[in-house]
Protein backbone atom coordinates (compact mmCIF):
# COMPACT_ATOMS: atom_id res chain seq x y z
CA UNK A 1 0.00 0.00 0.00
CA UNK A 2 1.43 3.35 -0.82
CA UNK A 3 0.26 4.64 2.95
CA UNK A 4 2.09 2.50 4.87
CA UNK A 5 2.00 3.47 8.90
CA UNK A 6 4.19 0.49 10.06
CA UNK A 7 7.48 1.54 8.29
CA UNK A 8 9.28 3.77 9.77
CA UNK A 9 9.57 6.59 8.40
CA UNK A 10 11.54 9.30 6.44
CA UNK A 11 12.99 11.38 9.00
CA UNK A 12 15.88 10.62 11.02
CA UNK A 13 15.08 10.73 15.08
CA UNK A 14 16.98 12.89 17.53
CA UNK A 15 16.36 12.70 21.65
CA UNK A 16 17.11 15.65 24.33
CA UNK A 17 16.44 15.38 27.88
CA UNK A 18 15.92 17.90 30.08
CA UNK A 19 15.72 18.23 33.82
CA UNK A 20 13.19 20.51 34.86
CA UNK A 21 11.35 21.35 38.13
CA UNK A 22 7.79 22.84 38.12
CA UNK A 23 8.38 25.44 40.90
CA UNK A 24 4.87 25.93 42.02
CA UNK A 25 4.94 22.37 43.23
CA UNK A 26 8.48 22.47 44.03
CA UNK A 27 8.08 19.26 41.85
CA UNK A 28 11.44 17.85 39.29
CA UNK A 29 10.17 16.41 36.07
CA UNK A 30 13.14 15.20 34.08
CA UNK A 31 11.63 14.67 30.18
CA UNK A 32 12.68 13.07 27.03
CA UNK A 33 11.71 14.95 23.91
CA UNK A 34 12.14 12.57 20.53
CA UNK A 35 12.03 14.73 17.24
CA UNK A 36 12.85 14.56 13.19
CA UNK A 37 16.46 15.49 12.63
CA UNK A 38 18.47 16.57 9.65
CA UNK A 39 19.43 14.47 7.41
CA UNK A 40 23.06 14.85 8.15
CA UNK A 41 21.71 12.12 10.94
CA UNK A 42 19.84 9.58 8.38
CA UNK A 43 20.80 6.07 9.90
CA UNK A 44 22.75 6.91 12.64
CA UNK A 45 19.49 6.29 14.90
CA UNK A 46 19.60 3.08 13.63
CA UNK A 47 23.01 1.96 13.55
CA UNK A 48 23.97 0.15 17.13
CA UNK A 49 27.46 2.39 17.37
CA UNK A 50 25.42 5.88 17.32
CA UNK A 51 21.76 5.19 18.36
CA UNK A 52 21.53 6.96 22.29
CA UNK A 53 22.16 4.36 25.27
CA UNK A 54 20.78 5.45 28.61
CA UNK A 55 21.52 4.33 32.06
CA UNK A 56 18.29 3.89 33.69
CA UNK A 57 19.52 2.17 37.28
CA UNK A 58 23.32 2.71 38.14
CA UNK A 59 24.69 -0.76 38.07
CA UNK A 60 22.54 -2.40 35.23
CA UNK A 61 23.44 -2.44 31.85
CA UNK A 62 23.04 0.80 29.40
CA UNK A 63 19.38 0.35 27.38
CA UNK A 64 19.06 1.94 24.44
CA UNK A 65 17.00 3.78 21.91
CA UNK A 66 16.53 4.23 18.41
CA UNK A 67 17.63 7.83 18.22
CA UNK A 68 20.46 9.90 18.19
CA UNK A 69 21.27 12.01 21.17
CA UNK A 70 21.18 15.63 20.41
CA UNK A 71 21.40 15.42 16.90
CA UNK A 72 20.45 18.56 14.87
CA UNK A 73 16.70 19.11 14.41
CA UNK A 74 14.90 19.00 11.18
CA UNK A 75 13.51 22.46 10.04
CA UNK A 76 9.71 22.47 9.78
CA UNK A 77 6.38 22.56 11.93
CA UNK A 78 5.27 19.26 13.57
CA UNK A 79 2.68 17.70 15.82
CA UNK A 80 3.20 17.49 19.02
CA UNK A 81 2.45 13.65 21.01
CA UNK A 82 2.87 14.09 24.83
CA UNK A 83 3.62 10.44 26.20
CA UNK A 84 2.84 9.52 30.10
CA UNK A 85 4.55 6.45 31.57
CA UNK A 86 2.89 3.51 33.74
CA UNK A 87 2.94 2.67 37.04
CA UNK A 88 6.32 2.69 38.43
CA UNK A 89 7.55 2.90 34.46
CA UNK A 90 9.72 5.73 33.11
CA UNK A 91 9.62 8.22 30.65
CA UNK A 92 11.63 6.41 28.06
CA UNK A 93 9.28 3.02 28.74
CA UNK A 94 7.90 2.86 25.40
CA UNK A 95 10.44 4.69 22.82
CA UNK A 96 9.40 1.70 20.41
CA UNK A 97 6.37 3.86 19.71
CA UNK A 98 7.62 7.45 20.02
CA UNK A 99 10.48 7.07 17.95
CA UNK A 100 8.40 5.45 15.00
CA UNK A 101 5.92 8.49 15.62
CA UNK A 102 9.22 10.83 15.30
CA UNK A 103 10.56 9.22 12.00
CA UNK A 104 6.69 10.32 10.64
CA UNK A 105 7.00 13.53 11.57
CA UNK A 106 5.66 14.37 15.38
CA UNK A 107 7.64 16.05 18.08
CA UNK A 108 7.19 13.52 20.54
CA UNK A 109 7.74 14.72 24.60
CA UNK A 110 7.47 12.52 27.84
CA UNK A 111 7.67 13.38 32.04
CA UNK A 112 8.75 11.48 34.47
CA UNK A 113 5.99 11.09 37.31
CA UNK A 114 7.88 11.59 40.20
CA UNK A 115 7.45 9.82 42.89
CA UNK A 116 5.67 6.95 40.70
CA UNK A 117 9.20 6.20 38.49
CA UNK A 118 10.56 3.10 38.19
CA UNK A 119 13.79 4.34 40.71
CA UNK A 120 10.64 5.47 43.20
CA UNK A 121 8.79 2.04 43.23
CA UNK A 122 12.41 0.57 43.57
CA UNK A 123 12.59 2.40 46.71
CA UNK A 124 9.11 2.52 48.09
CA UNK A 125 9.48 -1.58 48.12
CA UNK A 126 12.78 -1.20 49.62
CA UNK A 127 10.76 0.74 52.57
CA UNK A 128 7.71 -1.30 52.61
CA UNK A 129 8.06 -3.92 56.01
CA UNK A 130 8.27 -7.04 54.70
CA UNK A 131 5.32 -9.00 54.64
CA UNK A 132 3.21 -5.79 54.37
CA UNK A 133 1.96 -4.91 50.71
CA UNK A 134 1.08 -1.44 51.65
CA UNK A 135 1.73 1.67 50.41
CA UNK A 136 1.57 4.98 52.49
CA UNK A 137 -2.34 5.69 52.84
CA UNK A 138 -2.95 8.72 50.32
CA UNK A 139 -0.22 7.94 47.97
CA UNK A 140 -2.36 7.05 44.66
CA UNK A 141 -4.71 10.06 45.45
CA UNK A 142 -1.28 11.76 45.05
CA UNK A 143 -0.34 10.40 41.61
CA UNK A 144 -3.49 10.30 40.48
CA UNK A 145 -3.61 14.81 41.40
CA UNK A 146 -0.05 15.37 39.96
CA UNK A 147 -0.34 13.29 37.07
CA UNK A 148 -2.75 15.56 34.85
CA UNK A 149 -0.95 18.35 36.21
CA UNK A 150 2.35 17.11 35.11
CA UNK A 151 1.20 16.88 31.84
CA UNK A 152 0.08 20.23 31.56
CA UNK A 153 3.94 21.37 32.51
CA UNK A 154 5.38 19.33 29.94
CA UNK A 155 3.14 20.65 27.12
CA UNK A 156 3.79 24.38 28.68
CA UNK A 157 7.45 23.70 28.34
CA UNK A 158 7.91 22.40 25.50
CA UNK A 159 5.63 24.91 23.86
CA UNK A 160 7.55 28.02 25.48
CA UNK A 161 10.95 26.71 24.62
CA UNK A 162 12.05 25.75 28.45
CA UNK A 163 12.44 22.06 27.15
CA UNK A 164 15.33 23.50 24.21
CA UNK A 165 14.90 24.50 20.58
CA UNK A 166 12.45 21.75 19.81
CA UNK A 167 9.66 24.48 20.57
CA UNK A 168 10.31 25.74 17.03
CA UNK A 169 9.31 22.77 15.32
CA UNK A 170 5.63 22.37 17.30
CA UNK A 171 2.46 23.46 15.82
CA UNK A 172 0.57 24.31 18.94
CA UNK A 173 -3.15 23.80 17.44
CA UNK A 174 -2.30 20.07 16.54
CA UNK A 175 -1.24 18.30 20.09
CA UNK A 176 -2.63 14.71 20.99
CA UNK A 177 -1.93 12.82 24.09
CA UNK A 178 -0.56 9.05 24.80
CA UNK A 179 0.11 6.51 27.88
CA UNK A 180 0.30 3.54 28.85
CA UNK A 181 -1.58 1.65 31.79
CA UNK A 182 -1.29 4.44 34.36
CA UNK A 183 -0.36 6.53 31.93
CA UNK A 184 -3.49 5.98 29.37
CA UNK A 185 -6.00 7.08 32.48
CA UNK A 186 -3.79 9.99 32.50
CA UNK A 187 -3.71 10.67 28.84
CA UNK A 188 -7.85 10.56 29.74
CA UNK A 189 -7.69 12.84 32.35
CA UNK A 190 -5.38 15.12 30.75
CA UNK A 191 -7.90 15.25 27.67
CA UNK A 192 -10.38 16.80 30.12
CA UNK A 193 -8.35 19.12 31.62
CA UNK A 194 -6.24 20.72 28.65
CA UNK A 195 -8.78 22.11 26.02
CA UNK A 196 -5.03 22.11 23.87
CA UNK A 197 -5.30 18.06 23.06
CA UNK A 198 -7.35 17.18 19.92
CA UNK A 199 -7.17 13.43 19.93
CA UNK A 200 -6.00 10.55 22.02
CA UNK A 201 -4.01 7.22 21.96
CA UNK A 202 -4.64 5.15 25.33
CA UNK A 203 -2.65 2.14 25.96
CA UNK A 204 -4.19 -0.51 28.02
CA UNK A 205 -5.61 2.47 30.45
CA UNK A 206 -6.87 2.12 34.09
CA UNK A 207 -10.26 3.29 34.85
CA UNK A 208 -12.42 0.44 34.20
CA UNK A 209 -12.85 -2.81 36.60
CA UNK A 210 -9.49 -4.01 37.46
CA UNK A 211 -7.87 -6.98 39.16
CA UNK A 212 -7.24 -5.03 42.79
CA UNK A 213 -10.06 -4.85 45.97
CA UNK A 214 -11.01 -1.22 44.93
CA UNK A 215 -10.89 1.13 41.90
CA UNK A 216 -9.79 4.70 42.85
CA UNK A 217 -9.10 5.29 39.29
CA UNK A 218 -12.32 4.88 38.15
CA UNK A 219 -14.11 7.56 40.60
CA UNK A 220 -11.32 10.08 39.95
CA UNK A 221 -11.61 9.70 36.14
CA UNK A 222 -13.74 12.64 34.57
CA UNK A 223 -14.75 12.20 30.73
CA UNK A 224 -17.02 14.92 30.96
CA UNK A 225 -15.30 16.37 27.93
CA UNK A 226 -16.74 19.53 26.25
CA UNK A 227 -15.95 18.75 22.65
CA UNK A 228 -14.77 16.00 20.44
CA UNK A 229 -11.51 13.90 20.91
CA UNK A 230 -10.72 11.27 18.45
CA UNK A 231 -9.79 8.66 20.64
CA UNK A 232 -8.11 5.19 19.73
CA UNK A 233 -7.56 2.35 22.69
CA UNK A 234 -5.34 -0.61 22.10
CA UNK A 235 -5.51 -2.89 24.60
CA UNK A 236 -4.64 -6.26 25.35
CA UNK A 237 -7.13 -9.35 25.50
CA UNK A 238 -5.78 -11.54 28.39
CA UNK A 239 -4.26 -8.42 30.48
CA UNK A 240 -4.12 -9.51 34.37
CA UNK A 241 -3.96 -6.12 36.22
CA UNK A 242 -7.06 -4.28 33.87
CA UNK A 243 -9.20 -7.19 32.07
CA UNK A 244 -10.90 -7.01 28.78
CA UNK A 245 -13.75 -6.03 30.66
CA UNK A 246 -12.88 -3.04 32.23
CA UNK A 247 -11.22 -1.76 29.01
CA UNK A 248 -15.01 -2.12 27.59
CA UNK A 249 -16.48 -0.50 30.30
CA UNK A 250 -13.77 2.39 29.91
CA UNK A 251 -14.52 2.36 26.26
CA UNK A 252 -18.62 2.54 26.55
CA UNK A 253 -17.45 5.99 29.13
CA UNK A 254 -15.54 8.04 26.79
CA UNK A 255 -17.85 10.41 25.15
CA UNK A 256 -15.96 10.81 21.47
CA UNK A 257 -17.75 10.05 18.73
CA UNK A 258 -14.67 9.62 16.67
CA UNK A 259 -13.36 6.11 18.97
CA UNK A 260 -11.87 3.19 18.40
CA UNK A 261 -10.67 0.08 19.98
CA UNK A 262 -8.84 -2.77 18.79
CA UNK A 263 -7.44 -6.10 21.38
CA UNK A 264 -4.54 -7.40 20.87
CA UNK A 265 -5.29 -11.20 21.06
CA UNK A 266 -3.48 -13.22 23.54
CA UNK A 267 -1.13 -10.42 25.01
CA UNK A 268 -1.22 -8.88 28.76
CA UNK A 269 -0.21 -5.82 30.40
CA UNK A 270 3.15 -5.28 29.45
CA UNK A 271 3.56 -6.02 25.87
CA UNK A 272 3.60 -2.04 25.23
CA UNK A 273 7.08 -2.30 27.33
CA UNK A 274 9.90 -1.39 25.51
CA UNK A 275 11.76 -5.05 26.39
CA UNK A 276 8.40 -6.10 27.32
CA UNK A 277 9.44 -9.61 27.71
CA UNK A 278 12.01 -8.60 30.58
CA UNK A 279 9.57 -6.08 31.98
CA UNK A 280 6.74 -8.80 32.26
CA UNK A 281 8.48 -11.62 33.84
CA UNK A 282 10.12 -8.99 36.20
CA UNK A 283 6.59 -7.70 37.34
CA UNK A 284 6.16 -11.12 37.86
CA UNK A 285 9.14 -12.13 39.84
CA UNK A 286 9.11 -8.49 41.62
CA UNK A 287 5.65 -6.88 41.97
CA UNK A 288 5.65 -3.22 43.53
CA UNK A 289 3.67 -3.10 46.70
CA UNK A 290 0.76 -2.39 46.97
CA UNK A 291 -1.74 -5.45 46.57
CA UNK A 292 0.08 -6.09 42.81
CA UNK A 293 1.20 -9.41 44.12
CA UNK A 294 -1.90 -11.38 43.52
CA UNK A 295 -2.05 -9.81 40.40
CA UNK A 296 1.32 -10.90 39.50
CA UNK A 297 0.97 -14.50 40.84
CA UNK A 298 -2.19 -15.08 38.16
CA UNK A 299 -0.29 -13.82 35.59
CA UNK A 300 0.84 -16.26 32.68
CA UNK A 301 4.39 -16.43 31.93
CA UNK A 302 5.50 -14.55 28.51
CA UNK A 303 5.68 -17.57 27.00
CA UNK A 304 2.23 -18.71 26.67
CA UNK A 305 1.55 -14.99 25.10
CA UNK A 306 1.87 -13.24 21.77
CA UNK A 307 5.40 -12.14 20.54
CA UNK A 308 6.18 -8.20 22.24
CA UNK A 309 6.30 -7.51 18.62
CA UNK A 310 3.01 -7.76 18.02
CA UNK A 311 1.71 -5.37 20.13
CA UNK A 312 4.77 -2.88 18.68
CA UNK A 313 3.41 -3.79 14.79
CA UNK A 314 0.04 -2.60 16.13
CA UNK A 315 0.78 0.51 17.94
CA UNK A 316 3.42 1.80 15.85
CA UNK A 317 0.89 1.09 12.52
CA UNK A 318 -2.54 1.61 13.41
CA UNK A 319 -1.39 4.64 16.62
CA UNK A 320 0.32 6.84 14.10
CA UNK A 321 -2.55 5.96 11.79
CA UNK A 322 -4.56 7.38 14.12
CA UNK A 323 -2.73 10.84 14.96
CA UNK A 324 -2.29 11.07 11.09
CA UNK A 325 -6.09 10.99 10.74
CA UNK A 326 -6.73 13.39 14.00
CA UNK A 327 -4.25 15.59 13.42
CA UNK A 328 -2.70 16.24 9.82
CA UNK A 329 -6.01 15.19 8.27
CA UNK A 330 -4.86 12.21 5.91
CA UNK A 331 -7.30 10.88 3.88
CA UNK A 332 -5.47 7.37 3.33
CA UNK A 333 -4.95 7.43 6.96
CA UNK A 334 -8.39 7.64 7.62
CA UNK A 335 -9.63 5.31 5.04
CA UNK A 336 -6.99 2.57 6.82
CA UNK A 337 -8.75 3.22 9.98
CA UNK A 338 -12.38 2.40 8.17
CA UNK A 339 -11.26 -0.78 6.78
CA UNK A 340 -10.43 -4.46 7.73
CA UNK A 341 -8.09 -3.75 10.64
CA UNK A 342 -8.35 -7.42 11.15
CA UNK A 343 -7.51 -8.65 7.57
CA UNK A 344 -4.76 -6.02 7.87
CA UNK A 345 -3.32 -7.04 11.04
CA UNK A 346 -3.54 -10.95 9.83
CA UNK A 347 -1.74 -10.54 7.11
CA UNK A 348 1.06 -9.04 8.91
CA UNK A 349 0.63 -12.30 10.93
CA UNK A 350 -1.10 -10.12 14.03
CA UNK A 351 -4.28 -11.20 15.51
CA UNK A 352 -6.77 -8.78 16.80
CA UNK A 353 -10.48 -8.22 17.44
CA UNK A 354 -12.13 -5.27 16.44
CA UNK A 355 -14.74 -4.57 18.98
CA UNK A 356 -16.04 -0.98 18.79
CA UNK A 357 -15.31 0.84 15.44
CA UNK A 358 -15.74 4.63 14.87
CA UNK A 359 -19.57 5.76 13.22
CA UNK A 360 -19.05 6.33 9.65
């Protein structure tokens, strides 16, 4: 097909970070910004001796990323994606997805949630007494109130230029919103909050019925929005921590007329991981406090589930199909979306279902 979403695309990707601190909360929010470079850069993000490599614990190995680190940017107007991270994630969790969105032409930015970062769940189980799943009493109604927030500070600073020269590439009237798990009820919330975001690409969010004694995310979610949000979900079919079901439920809530959502068959929670394999079998072996630990003992080892890649063919292809619909108004884009996503996905050997499909 001459549209094709799942390639990557033309553009080189470069990556800054930034360490900022939103003083009014006296709150650091380090954040990765992925971009199109010049083409002085074309297959260096690629190419295993210049692509970036990031330390995310001190001791483990580097990880690394399909971009190159500070490389020139590429001079023209973009989209901007903001990208919120899971649970006890990171802001580079899923660069599978916002590098491909980079290479097609997005400015793609994500926070760090402090206090909910991978390092912070590391340390909060360090604290926890053992034998006692608990966390602090109060400390998801804290996430859950800084999360939206954060977002709005990211978009703010990368918009005013705080975040580096990248500002200059942003169109400010075409901005969407992403995230994963966590993340995804924040890209909802976020949506409600920041009139700015014209369509949205949940992963697997929280807000419907879940796997845990009681749903906090559900009564603090408000999709009371006050105009229309394209909004695509991808979620998986046999994910432990927020079933099918609640991804329905979650689905039936959200008021766009313009939404879609497609299951990834036979995948869980983590499969939008970047290393999803090691991050799922990891959640297993080491669940953050916090009543995840039943969760983690029901759920199936990574073996009896769909290859990560999968769930990568699927975001990568039909997420930036989406945002090329919502926000740069492609007709072939939009006429990929209105198809057989299911023929299209089997041929590429990918099985999904369907469910809900956008009116017509």
């Amino acid at each position: 097909m001459s549209y094709d979403p799942f390639r990557r695309g033309p553009f080189a990707v470069g990556v800054r970070s930034a360490g900022l601190v939103d003083a009014e909360r006296d709150r650091p929010l380090p954040i990765e910004v992925w971009y199109p470079a010049d083409d002085a850069h074309a297959g260096a993000d690629l190419a295993d001796d210049t692509k970036d490599r990031y330390e995310l614990y001190p001791g483990l190995p580097a990880l690394t990323q399909d971009a190159v680190r500070d490389a020139t940017p590429r001079r023209d107007r973009f989209p901007l994606v903001g990208f919120s991270h899971g649970f006890g994630a990171h802001r580079r969790q899923s660069t599978f997805l916002c590098t491909h969105l980079a290479s097609h032409g997005y400015v793609v930015a994500a926070v760090d949630h402090t206090g909910n970062t991978t390092l912070d769940i590391l340390e909060l189980r360090r604290t926890v007494r053992k034998g006692d799943g608990s966390q602090p009493k109060g400390l998801l109604a804290t996430f859950m109130d800084a999360r939206p927030r954060d977002v709005g500070f990211l978009l703010d600073r990368v918009l005013d230029g705080t975040a580096g020269d990248v500002a200059a590439l942003v169109d400010a009237d075409r901005i969407a919103m992403s995230g994963h798990s966590f993340g995804g009820w924040t890209t909802l919330a976020a949506v409600g909050r920041d009139r700015r975001i014209r369509a949205a690409l949940p992963l697997a969010p929280a807000g419907g019925a879940n796997a845990f004694r009681t749903n906090p995310f559900r009564d603090a979610l408000d999709l009371d929005w006050d105009r229309e949000v394209p909004t695509f979900f991808l979620v998986a079919e046999r994910d432990t921590m927020l079933p099918l079901a609640g991804m329905r439920e979650l689905f039936d809530r959200t008021p766009s007329a313009g939404k879609r959502m497609v299951v990834l068959e036979n995948a869980d929670h983590m499969h939008f991981c970047d290393n999803a394999e090691q991050v799922h079998e990891m959640f297993r072996l080491l669940p953050p406090p916090g009543g995840f630990e039943a969760v983690a003992k029901a759920t199936p080892p990574m073996a009896d589930l769909c290859p990560p890649e999968h769930a990568y063919d699927v975001a990568r292809g039909l997420g930036l199909a989406h945002l090329d619909a919502a926000l740069k108004a492609n007709d072939d884009a939009a006429r990929l979306l209105a198809g057989d996503l299911r023929g299209l996905m089997s041929a590429r050997g990918v099985r999904v279902a369907v469910h809900c499909t956008a009116a017509t």
